[in-house]
C-alpha atoms as a PDB file:
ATOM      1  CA  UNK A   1     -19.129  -9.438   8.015  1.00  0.00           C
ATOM      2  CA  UNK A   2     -18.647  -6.387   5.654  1.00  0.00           C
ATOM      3  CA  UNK A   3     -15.208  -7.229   4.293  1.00  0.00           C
ATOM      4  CA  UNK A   4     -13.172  -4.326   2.881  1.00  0.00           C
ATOM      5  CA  UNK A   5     -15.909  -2.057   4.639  1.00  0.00           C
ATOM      6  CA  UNK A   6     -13.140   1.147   4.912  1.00  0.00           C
ATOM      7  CA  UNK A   7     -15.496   3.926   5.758  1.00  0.00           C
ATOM      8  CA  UNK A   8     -15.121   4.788   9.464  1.00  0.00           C
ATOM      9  CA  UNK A   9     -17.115   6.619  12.109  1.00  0.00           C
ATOM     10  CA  UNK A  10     -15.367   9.657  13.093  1.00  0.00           C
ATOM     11  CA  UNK A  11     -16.163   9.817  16.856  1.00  0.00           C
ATOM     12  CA  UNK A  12     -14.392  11.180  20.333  1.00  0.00           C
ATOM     13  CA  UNK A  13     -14.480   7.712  22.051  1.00  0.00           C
ATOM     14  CA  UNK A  14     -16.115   7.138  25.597  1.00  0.00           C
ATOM     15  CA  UNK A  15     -14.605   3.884  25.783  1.00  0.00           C
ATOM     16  CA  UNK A  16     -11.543   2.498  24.379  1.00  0.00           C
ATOM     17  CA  UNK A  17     -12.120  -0.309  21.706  1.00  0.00           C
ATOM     18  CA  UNK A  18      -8.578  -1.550  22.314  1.00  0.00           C
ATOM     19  CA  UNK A  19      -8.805  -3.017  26.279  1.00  0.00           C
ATOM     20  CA  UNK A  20      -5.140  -2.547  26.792  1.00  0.00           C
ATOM     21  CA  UNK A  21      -4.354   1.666  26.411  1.00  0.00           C
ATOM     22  CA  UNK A  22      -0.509   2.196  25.357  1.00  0.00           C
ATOM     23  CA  UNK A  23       1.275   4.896  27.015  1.00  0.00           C
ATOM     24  CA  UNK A  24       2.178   7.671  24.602  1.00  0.00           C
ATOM     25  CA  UNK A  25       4.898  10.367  24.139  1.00  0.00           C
ATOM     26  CA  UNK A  26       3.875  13.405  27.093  1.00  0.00           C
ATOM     27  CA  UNK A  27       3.324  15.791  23.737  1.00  0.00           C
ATOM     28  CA  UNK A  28       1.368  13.389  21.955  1.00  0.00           C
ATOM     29  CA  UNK A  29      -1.846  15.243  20.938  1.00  0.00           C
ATOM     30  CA  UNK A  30      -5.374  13.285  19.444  1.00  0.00           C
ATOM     31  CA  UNK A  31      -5.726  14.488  15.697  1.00  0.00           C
ATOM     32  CA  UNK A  32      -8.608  11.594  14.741  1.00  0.00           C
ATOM     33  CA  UNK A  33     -10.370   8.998  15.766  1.00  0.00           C
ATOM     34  CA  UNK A  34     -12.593   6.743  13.359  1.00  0.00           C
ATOM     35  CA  UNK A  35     -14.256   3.726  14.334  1.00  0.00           C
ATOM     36  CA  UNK A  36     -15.719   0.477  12.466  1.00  0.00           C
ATOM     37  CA  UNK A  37     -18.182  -2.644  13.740  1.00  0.00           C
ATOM     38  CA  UNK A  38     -18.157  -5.915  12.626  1.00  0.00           C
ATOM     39  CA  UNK A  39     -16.296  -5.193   9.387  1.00  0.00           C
ATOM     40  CA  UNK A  40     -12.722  -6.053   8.000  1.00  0.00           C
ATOM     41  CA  UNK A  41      -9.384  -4.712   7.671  1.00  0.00           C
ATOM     42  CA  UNK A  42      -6.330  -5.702   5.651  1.00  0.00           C
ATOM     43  CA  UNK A  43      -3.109  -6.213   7.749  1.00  0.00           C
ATOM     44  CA  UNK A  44       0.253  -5.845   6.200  1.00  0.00           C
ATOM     45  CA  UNK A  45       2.924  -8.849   7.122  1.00  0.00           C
ATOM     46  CA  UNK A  46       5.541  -8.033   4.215  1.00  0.00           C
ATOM     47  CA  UNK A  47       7.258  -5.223   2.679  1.00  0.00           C
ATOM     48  CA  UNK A  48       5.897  -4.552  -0.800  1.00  0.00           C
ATOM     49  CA  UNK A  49       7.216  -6.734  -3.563  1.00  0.00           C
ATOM     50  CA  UNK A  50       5.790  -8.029  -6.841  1.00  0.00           C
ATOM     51  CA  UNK A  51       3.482  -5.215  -6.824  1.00  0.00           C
ATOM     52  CA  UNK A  52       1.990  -5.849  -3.884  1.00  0.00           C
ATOM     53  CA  UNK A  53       1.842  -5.780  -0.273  1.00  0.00           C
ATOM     54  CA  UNK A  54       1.122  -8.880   1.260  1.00  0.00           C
ATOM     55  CA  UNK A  55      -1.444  -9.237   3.704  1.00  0.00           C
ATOM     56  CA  UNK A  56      -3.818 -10.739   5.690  1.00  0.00           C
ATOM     57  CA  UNK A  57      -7.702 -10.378   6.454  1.00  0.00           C
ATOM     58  CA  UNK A  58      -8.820  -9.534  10.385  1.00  0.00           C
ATOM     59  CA  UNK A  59     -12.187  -9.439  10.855  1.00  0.00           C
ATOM     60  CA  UNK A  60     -13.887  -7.850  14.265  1.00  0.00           C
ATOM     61  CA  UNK A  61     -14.410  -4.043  15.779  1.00  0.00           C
ATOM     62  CA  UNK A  62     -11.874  -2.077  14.698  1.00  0.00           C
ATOM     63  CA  UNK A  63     -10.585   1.136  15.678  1.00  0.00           C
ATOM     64  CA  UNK A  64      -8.110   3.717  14.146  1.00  0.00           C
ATOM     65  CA  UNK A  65      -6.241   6.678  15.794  1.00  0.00           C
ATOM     66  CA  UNK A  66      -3.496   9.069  15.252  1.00  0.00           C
ATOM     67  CA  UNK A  67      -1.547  11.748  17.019  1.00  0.00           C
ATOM     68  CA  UNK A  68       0.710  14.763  16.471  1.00  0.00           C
ATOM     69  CA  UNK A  69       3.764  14.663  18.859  1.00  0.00           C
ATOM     70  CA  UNK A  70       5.042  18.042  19.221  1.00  0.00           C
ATOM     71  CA  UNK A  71       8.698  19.182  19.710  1.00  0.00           C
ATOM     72  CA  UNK A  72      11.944  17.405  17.628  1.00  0.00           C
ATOM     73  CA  UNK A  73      13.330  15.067  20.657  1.00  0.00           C
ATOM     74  CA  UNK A  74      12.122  11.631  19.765  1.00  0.00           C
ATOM     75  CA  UNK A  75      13.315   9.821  16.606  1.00  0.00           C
ATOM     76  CA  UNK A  76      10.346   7.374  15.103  1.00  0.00           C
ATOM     77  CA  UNK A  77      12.790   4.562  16.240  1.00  0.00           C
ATOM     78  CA  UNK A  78      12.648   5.697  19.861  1.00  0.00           C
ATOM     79  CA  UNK A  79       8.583   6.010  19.431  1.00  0.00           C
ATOM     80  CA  UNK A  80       8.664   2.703  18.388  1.00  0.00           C
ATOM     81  CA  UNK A  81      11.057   1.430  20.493  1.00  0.00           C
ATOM     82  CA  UNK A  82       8.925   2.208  23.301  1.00  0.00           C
ATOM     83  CA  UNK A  83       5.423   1.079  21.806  1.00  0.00           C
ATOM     84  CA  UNK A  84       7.367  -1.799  21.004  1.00  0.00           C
ATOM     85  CA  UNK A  85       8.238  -2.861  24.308  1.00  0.00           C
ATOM     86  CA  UNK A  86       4.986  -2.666  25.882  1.00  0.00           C
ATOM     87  CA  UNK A  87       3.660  -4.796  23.312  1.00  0.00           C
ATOM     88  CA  UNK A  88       5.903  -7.178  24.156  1.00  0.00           C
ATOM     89  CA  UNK A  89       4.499  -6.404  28.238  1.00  0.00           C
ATOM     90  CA  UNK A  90       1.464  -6.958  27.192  1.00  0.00           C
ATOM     91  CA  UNK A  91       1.620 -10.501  25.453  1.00  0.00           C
ATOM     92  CA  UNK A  92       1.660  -8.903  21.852  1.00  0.00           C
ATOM     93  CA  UNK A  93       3.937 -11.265  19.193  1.00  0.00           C
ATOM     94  CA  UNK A  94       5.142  -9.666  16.320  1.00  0.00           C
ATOM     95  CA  UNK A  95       4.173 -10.171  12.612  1.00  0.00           C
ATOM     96  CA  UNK A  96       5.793  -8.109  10.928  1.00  0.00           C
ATOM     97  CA  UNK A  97       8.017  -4.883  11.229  1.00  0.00           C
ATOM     98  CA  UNK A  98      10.130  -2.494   8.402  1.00  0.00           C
ATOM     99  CA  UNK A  99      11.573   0.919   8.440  1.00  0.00           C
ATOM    100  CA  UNK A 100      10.668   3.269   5.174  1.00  0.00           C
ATOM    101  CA  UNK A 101      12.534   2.077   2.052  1.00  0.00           C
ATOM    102  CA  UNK A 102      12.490  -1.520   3.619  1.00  0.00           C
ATOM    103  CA  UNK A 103       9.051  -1.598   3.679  1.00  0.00           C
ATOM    104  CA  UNK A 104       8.777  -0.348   0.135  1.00  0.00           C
ATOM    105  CA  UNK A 105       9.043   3.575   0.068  1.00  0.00           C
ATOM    106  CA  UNK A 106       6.426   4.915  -1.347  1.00  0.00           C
ATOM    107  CA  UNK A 107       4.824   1.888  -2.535  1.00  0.00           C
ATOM    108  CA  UNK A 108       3.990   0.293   0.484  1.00  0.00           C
ATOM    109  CA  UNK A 109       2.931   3.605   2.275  1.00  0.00           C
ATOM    110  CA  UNK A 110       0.448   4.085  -0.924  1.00  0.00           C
ATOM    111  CA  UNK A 111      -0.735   0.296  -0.345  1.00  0.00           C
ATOM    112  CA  UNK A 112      -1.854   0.505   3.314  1.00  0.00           C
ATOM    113  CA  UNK A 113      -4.559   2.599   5.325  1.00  0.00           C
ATOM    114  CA  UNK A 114      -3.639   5.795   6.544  1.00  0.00           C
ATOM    115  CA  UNK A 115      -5.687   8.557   8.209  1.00  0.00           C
ATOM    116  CA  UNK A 116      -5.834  11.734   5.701  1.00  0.00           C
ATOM    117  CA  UNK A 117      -3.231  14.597   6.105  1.00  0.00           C
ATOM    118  CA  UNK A 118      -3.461  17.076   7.811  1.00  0.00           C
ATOM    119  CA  UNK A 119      -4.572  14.320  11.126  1.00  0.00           C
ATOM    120  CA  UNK A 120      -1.422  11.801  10.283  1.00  0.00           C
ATOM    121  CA  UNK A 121       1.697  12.772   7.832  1.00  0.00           C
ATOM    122  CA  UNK A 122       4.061  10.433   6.475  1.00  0.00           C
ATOM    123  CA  UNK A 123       7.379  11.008   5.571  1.00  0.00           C
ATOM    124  CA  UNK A 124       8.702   8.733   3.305  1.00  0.00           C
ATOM    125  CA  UNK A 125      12.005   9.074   4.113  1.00  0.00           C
ATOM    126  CA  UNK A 126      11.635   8.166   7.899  1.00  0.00           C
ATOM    127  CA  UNK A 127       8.359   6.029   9.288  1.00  0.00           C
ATOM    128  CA  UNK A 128       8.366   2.906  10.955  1.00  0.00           C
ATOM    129  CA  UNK A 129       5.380   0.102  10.618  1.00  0.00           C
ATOM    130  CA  UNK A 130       4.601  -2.787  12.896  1.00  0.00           C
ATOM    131  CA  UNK A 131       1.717  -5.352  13.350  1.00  0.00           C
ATOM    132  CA  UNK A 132       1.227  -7.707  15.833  1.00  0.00           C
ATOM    133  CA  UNK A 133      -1.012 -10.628  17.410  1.00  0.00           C
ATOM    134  CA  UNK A 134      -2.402 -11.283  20.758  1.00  0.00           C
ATOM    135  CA  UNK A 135      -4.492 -14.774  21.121  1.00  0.00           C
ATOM    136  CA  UNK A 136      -7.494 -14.352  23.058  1.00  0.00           C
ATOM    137  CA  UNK A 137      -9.862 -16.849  24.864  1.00  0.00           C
ATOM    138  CA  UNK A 138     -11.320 -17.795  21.330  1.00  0.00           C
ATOM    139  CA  UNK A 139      -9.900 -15.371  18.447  1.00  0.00           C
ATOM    140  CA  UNK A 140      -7.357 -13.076  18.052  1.00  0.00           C
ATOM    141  CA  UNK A 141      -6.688  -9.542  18.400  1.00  0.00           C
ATOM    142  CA  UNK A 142      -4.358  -7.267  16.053  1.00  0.00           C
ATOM    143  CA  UNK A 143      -2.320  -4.013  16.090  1.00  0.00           C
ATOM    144  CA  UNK A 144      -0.686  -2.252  13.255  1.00  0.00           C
ATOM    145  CA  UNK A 145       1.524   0.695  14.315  1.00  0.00           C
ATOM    146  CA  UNK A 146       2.656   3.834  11.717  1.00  0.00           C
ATOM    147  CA  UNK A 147       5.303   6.292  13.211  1.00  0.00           C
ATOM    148  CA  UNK A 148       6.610   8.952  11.042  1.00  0.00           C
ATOM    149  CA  UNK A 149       8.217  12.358  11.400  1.00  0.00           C
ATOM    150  CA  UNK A 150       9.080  15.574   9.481  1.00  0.00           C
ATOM    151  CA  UNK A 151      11.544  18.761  10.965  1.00  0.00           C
ATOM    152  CA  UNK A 152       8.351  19.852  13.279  1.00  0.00           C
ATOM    153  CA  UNK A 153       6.858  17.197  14.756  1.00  0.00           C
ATOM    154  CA  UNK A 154       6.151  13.660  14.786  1.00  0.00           C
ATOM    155  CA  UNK A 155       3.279  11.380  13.739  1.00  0.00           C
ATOM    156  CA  UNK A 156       1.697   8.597  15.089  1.00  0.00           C
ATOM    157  CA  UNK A 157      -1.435   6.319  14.112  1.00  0.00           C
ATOM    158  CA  UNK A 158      -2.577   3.184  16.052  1.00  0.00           C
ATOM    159  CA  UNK A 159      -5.132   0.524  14.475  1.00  0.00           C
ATOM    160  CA  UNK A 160      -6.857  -1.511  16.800  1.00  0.00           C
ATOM    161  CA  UNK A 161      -8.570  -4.997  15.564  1.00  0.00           C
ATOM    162  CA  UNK A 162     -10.405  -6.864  18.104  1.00  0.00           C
ATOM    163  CA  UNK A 163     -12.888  -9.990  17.266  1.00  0.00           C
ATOM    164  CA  UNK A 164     -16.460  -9.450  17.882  1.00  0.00           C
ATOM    165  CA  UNK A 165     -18.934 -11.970  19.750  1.00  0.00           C
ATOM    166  CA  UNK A 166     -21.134 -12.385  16.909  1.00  0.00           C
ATOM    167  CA  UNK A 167     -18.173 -12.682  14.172  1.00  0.00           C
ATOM    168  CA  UNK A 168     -15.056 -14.691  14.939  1.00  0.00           C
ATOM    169  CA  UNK A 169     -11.746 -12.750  14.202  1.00  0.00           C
ATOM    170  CA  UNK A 170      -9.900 -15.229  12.178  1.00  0.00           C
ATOM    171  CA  UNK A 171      -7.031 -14.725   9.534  1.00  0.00           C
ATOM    172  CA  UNK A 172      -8.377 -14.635   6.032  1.00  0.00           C
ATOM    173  CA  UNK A 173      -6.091 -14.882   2.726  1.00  0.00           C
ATOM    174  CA  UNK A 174      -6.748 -13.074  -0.229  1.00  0.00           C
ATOM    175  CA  UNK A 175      -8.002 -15.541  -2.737  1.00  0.00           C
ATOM    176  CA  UNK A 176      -8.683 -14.702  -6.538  1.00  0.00           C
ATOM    177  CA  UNK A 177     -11.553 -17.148  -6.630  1.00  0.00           C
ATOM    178  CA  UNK A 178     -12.957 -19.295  -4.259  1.00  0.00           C
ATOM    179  CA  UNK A 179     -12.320 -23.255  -4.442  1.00  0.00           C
ATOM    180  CA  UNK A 180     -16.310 -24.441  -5.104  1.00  0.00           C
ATOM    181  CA  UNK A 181     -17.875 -27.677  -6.362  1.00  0.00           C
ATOM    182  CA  UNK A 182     -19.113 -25.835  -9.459  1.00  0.00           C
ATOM    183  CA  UNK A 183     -18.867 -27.738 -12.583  1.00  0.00           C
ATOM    184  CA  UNK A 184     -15.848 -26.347 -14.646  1.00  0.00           C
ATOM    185  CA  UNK A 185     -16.768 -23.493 -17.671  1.00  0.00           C
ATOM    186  CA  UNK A 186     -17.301 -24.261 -20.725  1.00  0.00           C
ATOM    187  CA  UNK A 187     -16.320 -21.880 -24.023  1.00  0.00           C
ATOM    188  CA  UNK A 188     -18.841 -18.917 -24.334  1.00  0.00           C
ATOM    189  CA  UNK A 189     -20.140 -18.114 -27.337  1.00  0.00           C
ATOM    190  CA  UNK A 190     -17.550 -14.990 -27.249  1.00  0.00           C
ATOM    191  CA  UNK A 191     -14.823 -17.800 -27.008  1.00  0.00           C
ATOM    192  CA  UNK A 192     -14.307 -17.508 -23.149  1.00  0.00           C
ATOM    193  CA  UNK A 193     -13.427 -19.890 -20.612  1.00  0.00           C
ATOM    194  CA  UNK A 194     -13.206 -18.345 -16.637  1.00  0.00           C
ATOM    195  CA  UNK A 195     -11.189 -20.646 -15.110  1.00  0.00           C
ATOM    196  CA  UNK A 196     -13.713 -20.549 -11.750  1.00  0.00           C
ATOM    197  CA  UNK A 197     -11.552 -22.694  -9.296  1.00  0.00           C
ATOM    198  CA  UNK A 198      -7.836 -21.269  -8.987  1.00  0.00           C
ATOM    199  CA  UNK A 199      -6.794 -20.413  -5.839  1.00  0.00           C
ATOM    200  CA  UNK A 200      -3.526 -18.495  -5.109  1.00  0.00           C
ATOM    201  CA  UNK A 201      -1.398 -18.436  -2.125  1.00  0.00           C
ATOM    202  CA  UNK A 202      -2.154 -15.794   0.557  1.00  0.00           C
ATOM    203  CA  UNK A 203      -0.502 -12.587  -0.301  1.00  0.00           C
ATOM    204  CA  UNK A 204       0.912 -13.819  -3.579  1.00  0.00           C
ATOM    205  CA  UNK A 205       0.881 -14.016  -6.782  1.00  0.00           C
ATOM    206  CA  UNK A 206       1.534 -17.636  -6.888  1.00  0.00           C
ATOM    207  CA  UNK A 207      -1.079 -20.488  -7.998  1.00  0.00           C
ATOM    208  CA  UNK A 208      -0.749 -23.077  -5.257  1.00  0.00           C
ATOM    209  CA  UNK A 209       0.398 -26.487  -5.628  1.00  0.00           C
ATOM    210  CA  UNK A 210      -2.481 -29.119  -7.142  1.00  0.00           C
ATOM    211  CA  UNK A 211      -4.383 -30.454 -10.024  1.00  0.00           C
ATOM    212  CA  UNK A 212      -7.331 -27.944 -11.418  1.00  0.00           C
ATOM    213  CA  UNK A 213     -10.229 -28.921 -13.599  1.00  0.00           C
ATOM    214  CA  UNK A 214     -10.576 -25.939 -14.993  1.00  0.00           C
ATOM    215  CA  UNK A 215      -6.852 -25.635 -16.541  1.00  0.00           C
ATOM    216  CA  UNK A 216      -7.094 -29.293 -17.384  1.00  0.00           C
ATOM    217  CA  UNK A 217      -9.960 -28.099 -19.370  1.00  0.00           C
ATOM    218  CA  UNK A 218      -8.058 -25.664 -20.862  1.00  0.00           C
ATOM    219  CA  UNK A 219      -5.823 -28.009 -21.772  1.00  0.00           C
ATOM    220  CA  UNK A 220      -7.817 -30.645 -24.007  1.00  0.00           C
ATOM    221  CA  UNK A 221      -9.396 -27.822 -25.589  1.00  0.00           C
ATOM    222  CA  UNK A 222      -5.484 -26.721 -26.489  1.00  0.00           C
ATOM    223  CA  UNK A 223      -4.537 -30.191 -27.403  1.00  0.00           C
ATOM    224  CA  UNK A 224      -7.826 -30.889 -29.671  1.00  0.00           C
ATOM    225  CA  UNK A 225      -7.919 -27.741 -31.556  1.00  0.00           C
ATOM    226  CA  UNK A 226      -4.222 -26.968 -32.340  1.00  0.00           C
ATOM    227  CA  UNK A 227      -4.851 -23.843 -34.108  1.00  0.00           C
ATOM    228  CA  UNK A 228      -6.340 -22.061 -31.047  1.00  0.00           C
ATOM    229  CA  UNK A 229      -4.105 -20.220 -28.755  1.00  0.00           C
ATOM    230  CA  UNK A 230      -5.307 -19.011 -25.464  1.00  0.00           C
ATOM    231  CA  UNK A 231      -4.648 -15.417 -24.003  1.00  0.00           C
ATOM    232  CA  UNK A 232      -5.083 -15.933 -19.859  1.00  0.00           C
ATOM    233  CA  UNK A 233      -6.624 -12.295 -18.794  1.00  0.00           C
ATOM    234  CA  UNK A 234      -5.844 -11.981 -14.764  1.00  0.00           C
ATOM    235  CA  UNK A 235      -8.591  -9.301 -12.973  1.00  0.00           C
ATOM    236  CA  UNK A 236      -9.070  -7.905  -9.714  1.00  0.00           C
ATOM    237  CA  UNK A 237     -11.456  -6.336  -7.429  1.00  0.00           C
ATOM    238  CA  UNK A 238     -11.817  -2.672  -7.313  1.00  0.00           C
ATOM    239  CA  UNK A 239      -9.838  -2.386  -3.983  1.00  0.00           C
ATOM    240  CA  UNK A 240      -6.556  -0.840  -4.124  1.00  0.00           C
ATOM    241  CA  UNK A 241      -4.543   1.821  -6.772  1.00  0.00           C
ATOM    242  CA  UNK A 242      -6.057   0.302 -10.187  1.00  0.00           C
ATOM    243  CA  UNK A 243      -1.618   0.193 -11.295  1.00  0.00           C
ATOM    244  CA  UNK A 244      -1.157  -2.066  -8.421  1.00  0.00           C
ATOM    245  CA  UNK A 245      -4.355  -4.246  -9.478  1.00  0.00           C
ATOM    246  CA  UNK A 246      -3.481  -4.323 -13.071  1.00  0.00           C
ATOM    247  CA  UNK A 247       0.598  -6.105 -11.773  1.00  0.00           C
ATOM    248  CA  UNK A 248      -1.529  -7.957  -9.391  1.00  0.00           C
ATOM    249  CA  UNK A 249      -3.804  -9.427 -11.774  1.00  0.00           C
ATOM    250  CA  UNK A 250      -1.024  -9.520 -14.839  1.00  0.00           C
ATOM    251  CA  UNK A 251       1.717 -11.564 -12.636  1.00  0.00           C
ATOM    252  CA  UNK A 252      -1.959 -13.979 -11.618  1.00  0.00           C
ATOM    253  CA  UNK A 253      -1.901 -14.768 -15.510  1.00  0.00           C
ATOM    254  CA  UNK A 254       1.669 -15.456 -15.656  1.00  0.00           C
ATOM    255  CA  UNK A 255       1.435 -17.899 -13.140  1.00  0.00           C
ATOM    256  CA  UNK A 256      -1.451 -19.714 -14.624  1.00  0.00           C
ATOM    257  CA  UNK A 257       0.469 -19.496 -18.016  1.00  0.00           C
ATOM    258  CA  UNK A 258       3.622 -21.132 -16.284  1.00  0.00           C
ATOM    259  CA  UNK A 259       1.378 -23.926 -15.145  1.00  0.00           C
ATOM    260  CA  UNK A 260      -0.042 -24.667 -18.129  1.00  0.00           C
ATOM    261  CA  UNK A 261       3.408 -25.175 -19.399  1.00  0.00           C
ATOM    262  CA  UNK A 262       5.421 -27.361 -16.874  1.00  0.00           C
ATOM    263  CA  UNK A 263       2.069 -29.580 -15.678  1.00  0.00           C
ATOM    264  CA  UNK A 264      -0.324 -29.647 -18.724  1.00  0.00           C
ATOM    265  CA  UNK A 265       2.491 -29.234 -21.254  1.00  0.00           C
ATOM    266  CA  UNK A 266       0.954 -26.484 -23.530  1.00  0.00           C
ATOM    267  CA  UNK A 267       3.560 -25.217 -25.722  1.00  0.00           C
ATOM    268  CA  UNK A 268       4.349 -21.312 -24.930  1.00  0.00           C
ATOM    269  CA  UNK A 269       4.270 -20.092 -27.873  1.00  0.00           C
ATOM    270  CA  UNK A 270       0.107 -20.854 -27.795  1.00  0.00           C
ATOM    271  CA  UNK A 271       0.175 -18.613 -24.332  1.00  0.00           C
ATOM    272  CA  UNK A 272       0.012 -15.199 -23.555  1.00  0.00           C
ATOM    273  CA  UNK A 273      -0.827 -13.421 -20.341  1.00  0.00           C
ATOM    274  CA  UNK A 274      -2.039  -9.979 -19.130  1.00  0.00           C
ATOM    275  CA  UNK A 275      -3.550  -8.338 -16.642  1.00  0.00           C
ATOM    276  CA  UNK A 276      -6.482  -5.399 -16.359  1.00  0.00           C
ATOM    277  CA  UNK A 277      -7.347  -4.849 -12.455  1.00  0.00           C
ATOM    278  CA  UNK A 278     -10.555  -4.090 -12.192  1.00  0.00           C
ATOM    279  CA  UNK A 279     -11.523  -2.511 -15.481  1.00  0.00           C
ATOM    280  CA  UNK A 280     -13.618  -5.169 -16.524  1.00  0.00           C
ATOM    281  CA  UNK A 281     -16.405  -6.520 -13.665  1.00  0.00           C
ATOM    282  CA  UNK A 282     -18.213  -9.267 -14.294  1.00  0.00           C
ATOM    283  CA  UNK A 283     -20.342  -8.028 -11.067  1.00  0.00           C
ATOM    284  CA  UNK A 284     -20.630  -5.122  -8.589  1.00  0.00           C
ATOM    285  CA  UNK A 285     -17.923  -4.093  -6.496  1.00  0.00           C
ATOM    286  CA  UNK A 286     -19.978  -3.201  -3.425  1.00  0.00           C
ATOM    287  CA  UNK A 287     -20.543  -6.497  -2.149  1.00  0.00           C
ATOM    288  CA  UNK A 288     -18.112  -9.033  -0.910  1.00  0.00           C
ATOM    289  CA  UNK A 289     -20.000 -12.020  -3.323  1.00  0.00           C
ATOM    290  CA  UNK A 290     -19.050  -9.281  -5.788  1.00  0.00           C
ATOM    291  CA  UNK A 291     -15.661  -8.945  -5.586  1.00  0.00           C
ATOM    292  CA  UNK A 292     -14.831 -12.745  -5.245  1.00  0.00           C
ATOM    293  CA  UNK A 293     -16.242 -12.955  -8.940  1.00  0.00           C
ATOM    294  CA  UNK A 294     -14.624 -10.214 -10.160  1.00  0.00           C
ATOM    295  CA  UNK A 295     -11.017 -11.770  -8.598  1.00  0.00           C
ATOM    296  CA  UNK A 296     -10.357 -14.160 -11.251  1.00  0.00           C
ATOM    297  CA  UNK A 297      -8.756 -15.307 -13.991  1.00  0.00           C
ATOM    298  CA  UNK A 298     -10.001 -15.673 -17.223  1.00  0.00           C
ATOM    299  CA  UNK A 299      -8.383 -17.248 -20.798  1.00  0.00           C
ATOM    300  CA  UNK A 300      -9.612 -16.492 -23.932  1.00  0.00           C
ATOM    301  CA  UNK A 301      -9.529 -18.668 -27.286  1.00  0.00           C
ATOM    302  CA  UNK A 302      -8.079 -17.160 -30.641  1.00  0.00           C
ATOM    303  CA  UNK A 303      -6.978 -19.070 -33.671  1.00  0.00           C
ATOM    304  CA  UNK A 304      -3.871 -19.105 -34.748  1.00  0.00           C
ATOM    305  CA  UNK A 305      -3.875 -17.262 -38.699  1.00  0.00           C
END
């Protein structure tokens, strides 16, 4: 599976990836039509918040489209509205659904996957997004839907996400680190510790609930040595506006620093936290081992003068 794999074949489909076609506005004209196997996509269920959005992982064949809709007599509501509804026909269940500055303005349109102007426009003062889930035999399927509109004409863009035979199509959540039976870090020579075995809630910035080695670690080394203090540095993969990585990875340290101060009872004064995306790999972006090291966080020791 090539997770975060976002370039697309650009292709006139034969054949319809999606085995269910929705019936479009009469004006509705093809602008693109790109195309992915066996790769991965990232499926907004929330409206942008805490500098992100949140999101989950759908693996299988996917397949991306958009269309102009001439003429100024449907609203994106009444696009919508009627996508909606055959969804619904068709066994579709909603995830997730938000109107423009509900969704996050400009924040959330910059945070999801859109087709390149001129072949889909968004207006950020009127679009509509939905995604949805159908359950199949074995896996699931997914659609996310984009409807926008300007004073000309209106926009539409339809992303397709059905599970492969050789892949399963399952929901995954957007770790920092995988949970592994690793021993815990110890203190590099440079005084760092990587604290390997965090894991966060899906789309969140929130450490989930449980005991960690690694921050019990931390800890001792805290309690021994009471002139250190530790500065926990949250990073990021290289997917994504490097701002939104950098509050991603920042708000990551935060909550690691909040742990270590209600459960391990480090005093906060001996904490800091910060975040720096992805300006500071610890391996190469282009590969999905990669970027699961490079999602992590990290604290590093300092004595106190």
């Amino acid at each position: 599976m090539n997770r975060y794999a976002f370039l697309f074949c650009v292709t006139a489909l034969a054949t319809p990836i999606f085995a269910q076609e929705l019936e479009l506005p009469a004006q509705a004209k093809r602008m693109a039509s790109e195309t992915a196997k066996d790769t991965s996509l990232p499926l907004p269920i929330g409206p942008f918040a805490f500098g992100e959005v949140p999101k989950i992982w759908a693996d299988g064949n996917i397949s991306r489209r958009s269309w102009r809709v001439a003429g100024r007599n449907h609203s994106t509501s009444q696009t919508l509205s009627g996508l909606k509804n055959q969804l619904a026909t068709q066994g579709w269940d909603i995830l997730f659904e938000c109107k423009d500055s509900d969704c996050g303005g400009f924040d959330f349109r910059f945070n999801i996957n859109v087709i390149s102007e001129p072949d889909m426009h968004v207006n950020l003062g009127d679009y509509l997004y939905l995604s949805a889930q159908k359950e199949g035999e074995t896996y699931p399927s997914y659609v996310s839907i984009l409807v926008s509109k300007n004073a000309e004409a209106g926009f539409l863009q339809i992303t397709n996400i059905t599970p492969t035979e050789e892949t399963p199509s399952v929901l995954t959540p957007d770790p920092v680190s995988p949970k592994t039976e690793t021993p815990v870090s110890t203190v590099s020579d440079d005084g760092v510790l990587v604290l390997e075995d965090l894991l966060f809630q899906p789309g969140s910035a929130d450490l989930t609930a449980g005991d960690y080695a690694s921050l019990e670690n931390l800890a001792a080394l805290l309690k021994e040595n009471p002139e250190k203090k530790a500065i926990l540095v949250g990073h990021t993969d290289a997917v994504g506006a490097l701002e939104v990585n950098i509050a991603i990875s920042e708000k990551r340290a935060i909550s690691v620093m909040t742990r270590m101060v209600e459960q391990y009872e480090i005093s906060a004064d001996r904490l800091s936290a910060k975040g720096v995306g992805f300006l500071a790999p610890r391996a190469s972006n282009d590969t999905d081992e990669g970027r699961q090291k490079n999602r992590r966080v990290v604290a590093i020791m300092t004595t106190t003068r």
